[in-house]
C-alpha atoms as a PDB file:
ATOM      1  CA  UNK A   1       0.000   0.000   0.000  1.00  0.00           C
ATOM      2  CA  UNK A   2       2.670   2.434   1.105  1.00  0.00           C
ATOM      3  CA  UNK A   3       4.657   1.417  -2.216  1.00  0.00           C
ATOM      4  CA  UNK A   4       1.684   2.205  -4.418  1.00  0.00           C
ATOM      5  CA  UNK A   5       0.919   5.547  -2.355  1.00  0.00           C
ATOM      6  CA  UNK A   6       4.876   6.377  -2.897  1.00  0.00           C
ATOM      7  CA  UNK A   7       4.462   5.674  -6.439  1.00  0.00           C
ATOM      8  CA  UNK A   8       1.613   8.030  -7.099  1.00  0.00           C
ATOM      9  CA  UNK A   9       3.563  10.626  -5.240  1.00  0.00           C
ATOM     10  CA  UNK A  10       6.304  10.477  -7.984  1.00  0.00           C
ATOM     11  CA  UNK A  11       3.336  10.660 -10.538  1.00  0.00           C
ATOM     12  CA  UNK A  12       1.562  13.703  -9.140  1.00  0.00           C
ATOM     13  CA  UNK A  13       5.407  15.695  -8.501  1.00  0.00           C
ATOM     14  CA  UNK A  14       6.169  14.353 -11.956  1.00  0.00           C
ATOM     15  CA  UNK A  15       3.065  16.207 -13.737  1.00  0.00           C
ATOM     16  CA  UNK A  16       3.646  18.798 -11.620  1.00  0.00           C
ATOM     17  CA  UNK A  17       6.878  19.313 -13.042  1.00  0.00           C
ATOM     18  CA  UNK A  18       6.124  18.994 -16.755  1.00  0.00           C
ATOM     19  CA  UNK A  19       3.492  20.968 -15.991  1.00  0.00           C
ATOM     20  CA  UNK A  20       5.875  24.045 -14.530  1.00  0.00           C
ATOM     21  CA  UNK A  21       8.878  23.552 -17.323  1.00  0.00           C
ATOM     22  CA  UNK A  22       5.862  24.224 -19.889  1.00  0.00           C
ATOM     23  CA  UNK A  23       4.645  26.860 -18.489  1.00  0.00           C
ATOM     24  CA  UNK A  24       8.621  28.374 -17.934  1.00  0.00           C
ATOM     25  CA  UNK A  25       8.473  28.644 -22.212  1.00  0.00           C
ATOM     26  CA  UNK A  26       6.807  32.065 -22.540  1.00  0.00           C
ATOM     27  CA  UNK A  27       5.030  32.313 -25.861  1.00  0.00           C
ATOM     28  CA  UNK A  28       6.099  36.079 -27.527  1.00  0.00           C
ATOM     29  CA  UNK A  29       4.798  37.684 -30.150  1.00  0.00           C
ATOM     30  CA  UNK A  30       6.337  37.884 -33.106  1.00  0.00           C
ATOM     31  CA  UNK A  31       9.233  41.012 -33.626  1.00  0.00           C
ATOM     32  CA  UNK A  32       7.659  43.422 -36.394  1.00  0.00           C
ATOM     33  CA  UNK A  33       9.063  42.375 -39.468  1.00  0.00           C
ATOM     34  CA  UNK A  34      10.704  44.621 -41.834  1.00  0.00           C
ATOM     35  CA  UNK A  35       8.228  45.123 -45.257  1.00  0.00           C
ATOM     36  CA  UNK A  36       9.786  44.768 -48.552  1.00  0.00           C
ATOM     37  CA  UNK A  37       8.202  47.728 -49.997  1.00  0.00           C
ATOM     38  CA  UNK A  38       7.601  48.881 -53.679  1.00  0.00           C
ATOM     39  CA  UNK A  39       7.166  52.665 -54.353  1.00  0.00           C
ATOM     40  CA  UNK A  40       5.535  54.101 -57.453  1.00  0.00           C
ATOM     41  CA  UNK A  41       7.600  55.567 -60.284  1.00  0.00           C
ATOM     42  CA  UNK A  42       8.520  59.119 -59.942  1.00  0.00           C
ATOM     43  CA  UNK A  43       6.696  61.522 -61.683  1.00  0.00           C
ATOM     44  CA  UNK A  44       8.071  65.136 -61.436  1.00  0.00           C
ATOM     45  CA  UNK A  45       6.478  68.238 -61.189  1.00  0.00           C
ATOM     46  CA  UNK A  46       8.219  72.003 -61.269  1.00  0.00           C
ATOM     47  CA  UNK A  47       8.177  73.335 -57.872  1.00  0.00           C
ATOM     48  CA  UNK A  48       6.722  77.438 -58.812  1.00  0.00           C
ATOM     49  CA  UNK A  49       6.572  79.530 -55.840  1.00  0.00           C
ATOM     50  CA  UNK A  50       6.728  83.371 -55.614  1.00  0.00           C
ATOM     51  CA  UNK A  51       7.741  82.584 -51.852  1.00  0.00           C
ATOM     52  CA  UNK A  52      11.413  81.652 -52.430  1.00  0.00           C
ATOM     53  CA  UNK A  53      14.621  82.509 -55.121  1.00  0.00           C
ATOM     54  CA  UNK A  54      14.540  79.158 -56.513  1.00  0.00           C
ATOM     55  CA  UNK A  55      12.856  76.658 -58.590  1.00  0.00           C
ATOM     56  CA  UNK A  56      13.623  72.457 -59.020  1.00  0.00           C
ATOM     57  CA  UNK A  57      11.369  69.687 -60.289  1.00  0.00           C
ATOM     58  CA  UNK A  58      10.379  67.597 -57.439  1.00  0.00           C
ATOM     59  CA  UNK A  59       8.311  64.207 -57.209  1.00  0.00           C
ATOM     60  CA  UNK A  60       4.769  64.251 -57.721  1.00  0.00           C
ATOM     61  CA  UNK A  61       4.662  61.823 -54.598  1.00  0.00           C
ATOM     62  CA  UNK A  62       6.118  64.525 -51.948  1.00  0.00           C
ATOM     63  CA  UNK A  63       4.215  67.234 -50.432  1.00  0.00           C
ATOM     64  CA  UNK A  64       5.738  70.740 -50.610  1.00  0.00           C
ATOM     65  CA  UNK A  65       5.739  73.001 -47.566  1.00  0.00           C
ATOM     66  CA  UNK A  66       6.831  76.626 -48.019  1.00  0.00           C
ATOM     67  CA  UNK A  67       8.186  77.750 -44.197  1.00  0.00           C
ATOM     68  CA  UNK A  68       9.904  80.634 -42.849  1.00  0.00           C
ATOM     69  CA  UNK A  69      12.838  82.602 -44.316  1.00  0.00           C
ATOM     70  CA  UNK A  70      12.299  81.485 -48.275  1.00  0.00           C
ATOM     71  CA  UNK A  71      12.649  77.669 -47.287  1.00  0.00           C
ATOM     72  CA  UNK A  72      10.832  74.576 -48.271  1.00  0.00           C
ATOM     73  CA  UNK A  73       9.849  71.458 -46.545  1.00  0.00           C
ATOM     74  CA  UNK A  74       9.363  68.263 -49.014  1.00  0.00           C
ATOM     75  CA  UNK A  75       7.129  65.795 -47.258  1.00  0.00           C
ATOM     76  CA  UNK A  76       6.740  61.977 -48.145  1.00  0.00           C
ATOM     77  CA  UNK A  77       3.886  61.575 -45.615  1.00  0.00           C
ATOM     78  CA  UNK A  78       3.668  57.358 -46.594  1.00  0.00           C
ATOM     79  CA  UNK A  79       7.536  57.423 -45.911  1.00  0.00           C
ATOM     80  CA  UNK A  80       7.749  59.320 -42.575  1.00  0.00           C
ATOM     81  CA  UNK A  81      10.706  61.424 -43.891  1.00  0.00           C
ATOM     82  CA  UNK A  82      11.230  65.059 -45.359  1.00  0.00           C
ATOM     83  CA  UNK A  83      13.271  66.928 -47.185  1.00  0.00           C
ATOM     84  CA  UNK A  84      14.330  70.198 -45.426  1.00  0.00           C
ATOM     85  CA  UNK A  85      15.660  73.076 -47.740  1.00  0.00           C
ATOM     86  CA  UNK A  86      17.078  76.208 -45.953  1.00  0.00           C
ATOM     87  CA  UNK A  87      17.539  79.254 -48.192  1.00  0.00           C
ATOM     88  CA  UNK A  88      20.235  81.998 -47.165  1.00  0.00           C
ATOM     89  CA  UNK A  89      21.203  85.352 -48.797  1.00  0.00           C
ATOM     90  CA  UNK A  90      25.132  85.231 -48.993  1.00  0.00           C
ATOM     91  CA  UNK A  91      26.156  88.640 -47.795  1.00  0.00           C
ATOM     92  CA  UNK A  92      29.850  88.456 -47.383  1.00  0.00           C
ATOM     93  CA  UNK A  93      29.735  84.957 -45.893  1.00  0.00           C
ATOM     94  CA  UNK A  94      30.184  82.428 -48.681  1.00  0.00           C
ATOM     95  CA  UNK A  95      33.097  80.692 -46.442  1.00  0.00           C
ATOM     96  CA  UNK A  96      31.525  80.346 -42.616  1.00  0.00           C
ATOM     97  CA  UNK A  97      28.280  79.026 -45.225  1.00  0.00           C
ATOM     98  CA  UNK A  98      30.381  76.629 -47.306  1.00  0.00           C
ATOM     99  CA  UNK A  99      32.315  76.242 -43.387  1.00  0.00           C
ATOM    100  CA  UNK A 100      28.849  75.029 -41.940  1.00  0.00           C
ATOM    101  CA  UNK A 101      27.641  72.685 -45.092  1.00  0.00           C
ATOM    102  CA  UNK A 102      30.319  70.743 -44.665  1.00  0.00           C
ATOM    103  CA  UNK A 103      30.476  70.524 -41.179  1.00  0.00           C
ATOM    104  CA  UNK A 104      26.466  69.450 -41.160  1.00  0.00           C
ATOM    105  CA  UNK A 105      27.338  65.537 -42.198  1.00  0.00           C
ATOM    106  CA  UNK A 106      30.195  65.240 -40.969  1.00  0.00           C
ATOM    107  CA  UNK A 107      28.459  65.622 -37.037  1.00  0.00           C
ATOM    108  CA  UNK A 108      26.850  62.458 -37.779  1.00  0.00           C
ATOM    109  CA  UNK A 109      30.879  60.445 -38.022  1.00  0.00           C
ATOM    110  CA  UNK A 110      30.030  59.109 -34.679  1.00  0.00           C
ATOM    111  CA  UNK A 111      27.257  56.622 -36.441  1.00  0.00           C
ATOM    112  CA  UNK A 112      28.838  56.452 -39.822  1.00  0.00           C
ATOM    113  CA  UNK A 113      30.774  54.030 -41.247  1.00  0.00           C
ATOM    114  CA  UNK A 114      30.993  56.378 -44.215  1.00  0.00           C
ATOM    115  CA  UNK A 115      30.201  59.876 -46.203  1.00  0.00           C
ATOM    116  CA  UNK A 116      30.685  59.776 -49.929  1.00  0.00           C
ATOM    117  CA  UNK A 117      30.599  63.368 -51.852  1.00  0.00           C
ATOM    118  CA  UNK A 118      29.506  64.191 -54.937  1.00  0.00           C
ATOM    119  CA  UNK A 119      29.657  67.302 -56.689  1.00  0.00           C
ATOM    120  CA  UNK A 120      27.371  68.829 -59.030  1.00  0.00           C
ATOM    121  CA  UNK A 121      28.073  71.838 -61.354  1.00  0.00           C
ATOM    122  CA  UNK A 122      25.695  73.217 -64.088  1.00  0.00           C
ATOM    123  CA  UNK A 123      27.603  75.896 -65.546  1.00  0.00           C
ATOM    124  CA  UNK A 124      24.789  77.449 -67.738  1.00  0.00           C
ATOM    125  CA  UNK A 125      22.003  78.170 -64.605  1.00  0.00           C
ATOM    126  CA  UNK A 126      25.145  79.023 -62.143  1.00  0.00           C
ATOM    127  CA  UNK A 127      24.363  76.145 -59.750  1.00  0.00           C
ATOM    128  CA  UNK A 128      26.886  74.586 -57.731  1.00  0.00           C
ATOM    129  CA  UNK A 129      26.321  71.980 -54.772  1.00  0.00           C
ATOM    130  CA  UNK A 130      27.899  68.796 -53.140  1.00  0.00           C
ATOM    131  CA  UNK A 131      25.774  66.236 -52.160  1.00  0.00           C
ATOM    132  CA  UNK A 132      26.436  63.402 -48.677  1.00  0.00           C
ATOM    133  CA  UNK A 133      25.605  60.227 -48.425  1.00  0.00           C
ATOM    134  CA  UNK A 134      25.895  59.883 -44.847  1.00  0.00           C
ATOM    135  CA  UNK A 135      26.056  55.157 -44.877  1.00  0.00           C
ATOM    136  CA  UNK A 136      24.863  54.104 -41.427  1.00  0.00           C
ATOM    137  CA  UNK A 137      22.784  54.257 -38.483  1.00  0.00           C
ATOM    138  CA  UNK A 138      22.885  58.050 -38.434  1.00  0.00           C
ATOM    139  CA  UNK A 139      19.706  60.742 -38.165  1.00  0.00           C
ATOM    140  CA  UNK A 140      20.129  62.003 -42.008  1.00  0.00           C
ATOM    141  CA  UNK A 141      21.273  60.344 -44.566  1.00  0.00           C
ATOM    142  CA  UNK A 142      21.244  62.730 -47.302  1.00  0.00           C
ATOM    143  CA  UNK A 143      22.760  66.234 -47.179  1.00  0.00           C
ATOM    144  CA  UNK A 144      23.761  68.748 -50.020  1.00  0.00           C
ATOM    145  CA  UNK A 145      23.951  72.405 -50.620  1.00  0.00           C
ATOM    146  CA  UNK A 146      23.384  74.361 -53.744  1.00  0.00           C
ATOM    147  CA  UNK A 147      24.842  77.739 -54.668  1.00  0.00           C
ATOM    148  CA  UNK A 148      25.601  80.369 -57.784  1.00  0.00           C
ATOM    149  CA  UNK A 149      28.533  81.391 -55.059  1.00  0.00           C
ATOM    150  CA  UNK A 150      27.669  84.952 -55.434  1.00  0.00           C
ATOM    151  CA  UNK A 151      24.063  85.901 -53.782  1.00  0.00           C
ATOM    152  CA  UNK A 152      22.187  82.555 -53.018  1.00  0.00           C
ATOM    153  CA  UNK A 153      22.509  79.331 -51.184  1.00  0.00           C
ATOM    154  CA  UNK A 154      20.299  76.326 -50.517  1.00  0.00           C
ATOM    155  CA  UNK A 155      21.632  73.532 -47.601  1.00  0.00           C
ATOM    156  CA  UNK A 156      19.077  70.605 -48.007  1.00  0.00           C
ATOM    157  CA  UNK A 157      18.826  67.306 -45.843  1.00  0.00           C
ATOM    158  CA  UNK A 158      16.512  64.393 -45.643  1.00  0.00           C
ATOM    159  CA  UNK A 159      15.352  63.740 -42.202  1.00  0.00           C
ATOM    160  CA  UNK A 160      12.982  60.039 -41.780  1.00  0.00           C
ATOM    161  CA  UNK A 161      11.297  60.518 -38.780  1.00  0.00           C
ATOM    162  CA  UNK A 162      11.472  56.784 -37.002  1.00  0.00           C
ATOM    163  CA  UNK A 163      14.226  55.286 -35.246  1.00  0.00           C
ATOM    164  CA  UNK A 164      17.901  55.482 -37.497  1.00  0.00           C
ATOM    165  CA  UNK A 165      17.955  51.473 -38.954  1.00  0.00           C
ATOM    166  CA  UNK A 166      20.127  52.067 -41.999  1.00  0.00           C
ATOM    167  CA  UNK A 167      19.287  48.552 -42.986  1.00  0.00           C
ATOM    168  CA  UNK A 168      15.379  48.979 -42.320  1.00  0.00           C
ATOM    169  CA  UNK A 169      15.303  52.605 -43.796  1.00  0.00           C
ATOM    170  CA  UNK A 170      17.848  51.687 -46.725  1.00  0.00           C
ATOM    171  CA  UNK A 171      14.477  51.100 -49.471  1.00  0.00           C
ATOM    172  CA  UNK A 172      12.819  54.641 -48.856  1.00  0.00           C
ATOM    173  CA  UNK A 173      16.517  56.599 -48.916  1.00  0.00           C
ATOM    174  CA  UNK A 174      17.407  55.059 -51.998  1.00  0.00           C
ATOM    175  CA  UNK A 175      14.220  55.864 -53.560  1.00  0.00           C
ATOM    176  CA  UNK A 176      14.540  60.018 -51.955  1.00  0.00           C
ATOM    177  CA  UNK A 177      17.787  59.732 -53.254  1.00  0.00           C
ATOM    178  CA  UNK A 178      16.504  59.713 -56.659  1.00  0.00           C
ATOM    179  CA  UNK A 179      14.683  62.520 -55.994  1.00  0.00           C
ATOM    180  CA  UNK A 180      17.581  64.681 -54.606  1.00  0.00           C
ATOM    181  CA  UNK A 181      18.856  64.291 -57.744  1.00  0.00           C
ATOM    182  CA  UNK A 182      16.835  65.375 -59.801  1.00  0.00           C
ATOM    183  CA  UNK A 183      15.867  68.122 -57.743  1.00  0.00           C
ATOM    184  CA  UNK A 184      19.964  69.475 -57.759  1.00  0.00           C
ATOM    185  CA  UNK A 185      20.045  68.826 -61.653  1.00  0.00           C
ATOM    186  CA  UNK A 186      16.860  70.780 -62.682  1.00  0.00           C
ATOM    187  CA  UNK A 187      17.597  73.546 -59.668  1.00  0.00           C
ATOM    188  CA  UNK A 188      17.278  76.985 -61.197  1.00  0.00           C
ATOM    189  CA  UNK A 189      17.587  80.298 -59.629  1.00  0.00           C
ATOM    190  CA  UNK A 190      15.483  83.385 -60.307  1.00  0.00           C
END
């Protein structure tokens, strides 16, 4: 009797203990996964404001804000990003300008692994600009400026507005870097 009552002891403690090891594997939800997203082809549109000294052909897909001070604000709403452009009058101050353009990607070093250059020069509209590819997990990934080095100049950047996942945020810059592009290659002053 005892041997049978000893034997259903080891029974119940041995449920009991499958029973608290399954209940140790916590089930979690799966991590949100990363979308392989397609955007639509770019159809651009001249940007013609009376607001600012400029004018560029910009994606039909972005939303243009005019702000303060003869600057514009590019949204891609679907994207979460924008493209800032910040007009200034060069009076005398080309160099601290030129000083501060370059200095703008190069505060993001700490996250980068690196910033390419490219420079852009249309001789005929007097435009001049450099643009950075700022590669890794920093806040912009895109900055540039524009100038005819005598009386105007444009610093841009593109801003997404989520956490900085270079790998996770790689589709959508690629695509806005299409559009920078364009928009420093058809960038005409008034």
């Amino acid at each position: 009797m005892r041997a049978k009552r000893l034997g259903s002891v080891w029974v119940v403690m041995a449920l009991c203990f499958g029973l608290f090891m399954g209940c140790l594997d916590r089930q979690l939800p799966k991590p949100k996964g990363f979308l392989a997203l397609e955007y639509p082809q770019p159809d651009y549109i001249m940007l013609k404001s009376r607001a600012v000294e400029y004018s560029f052909e910009y994606n039909q897909f972005a939303r243009p804000i005019a702000t303060l001070f003869e600057s514009v604000r590019l949204e891609y709403p679907t994207m979460k990003a924008s493209i800032y452009l910040n007009y200034r009058k060069i009076e005398n101050n080309l160099d601290s300008l030129l000083y501060d353009a370059y200095l703008v990607p190069y505060r993001h070093l700490a996250k980068a692994e690196s910033i390419p250059e490219r420079v852009f020069v249309n001789q005929s509209q007097r435009v001049y600009g450099q643009l950075f590819t700022v590669v890794g997990d920093a806040a912009s990934h895109y900055q540039f400026f524009l100038t005819d080095s005598l009386e105007h100049f444009v610093l841009g950047s593109l801003y997404f507005f989520t956490r900085p996942n270079y790998d996770s945020i790689y589709p959508a810059a690629k695509y806005i870097e299409r559009d920078i592009v364009h928009l420093m290659e058809t960038f005409r002053w008034k």
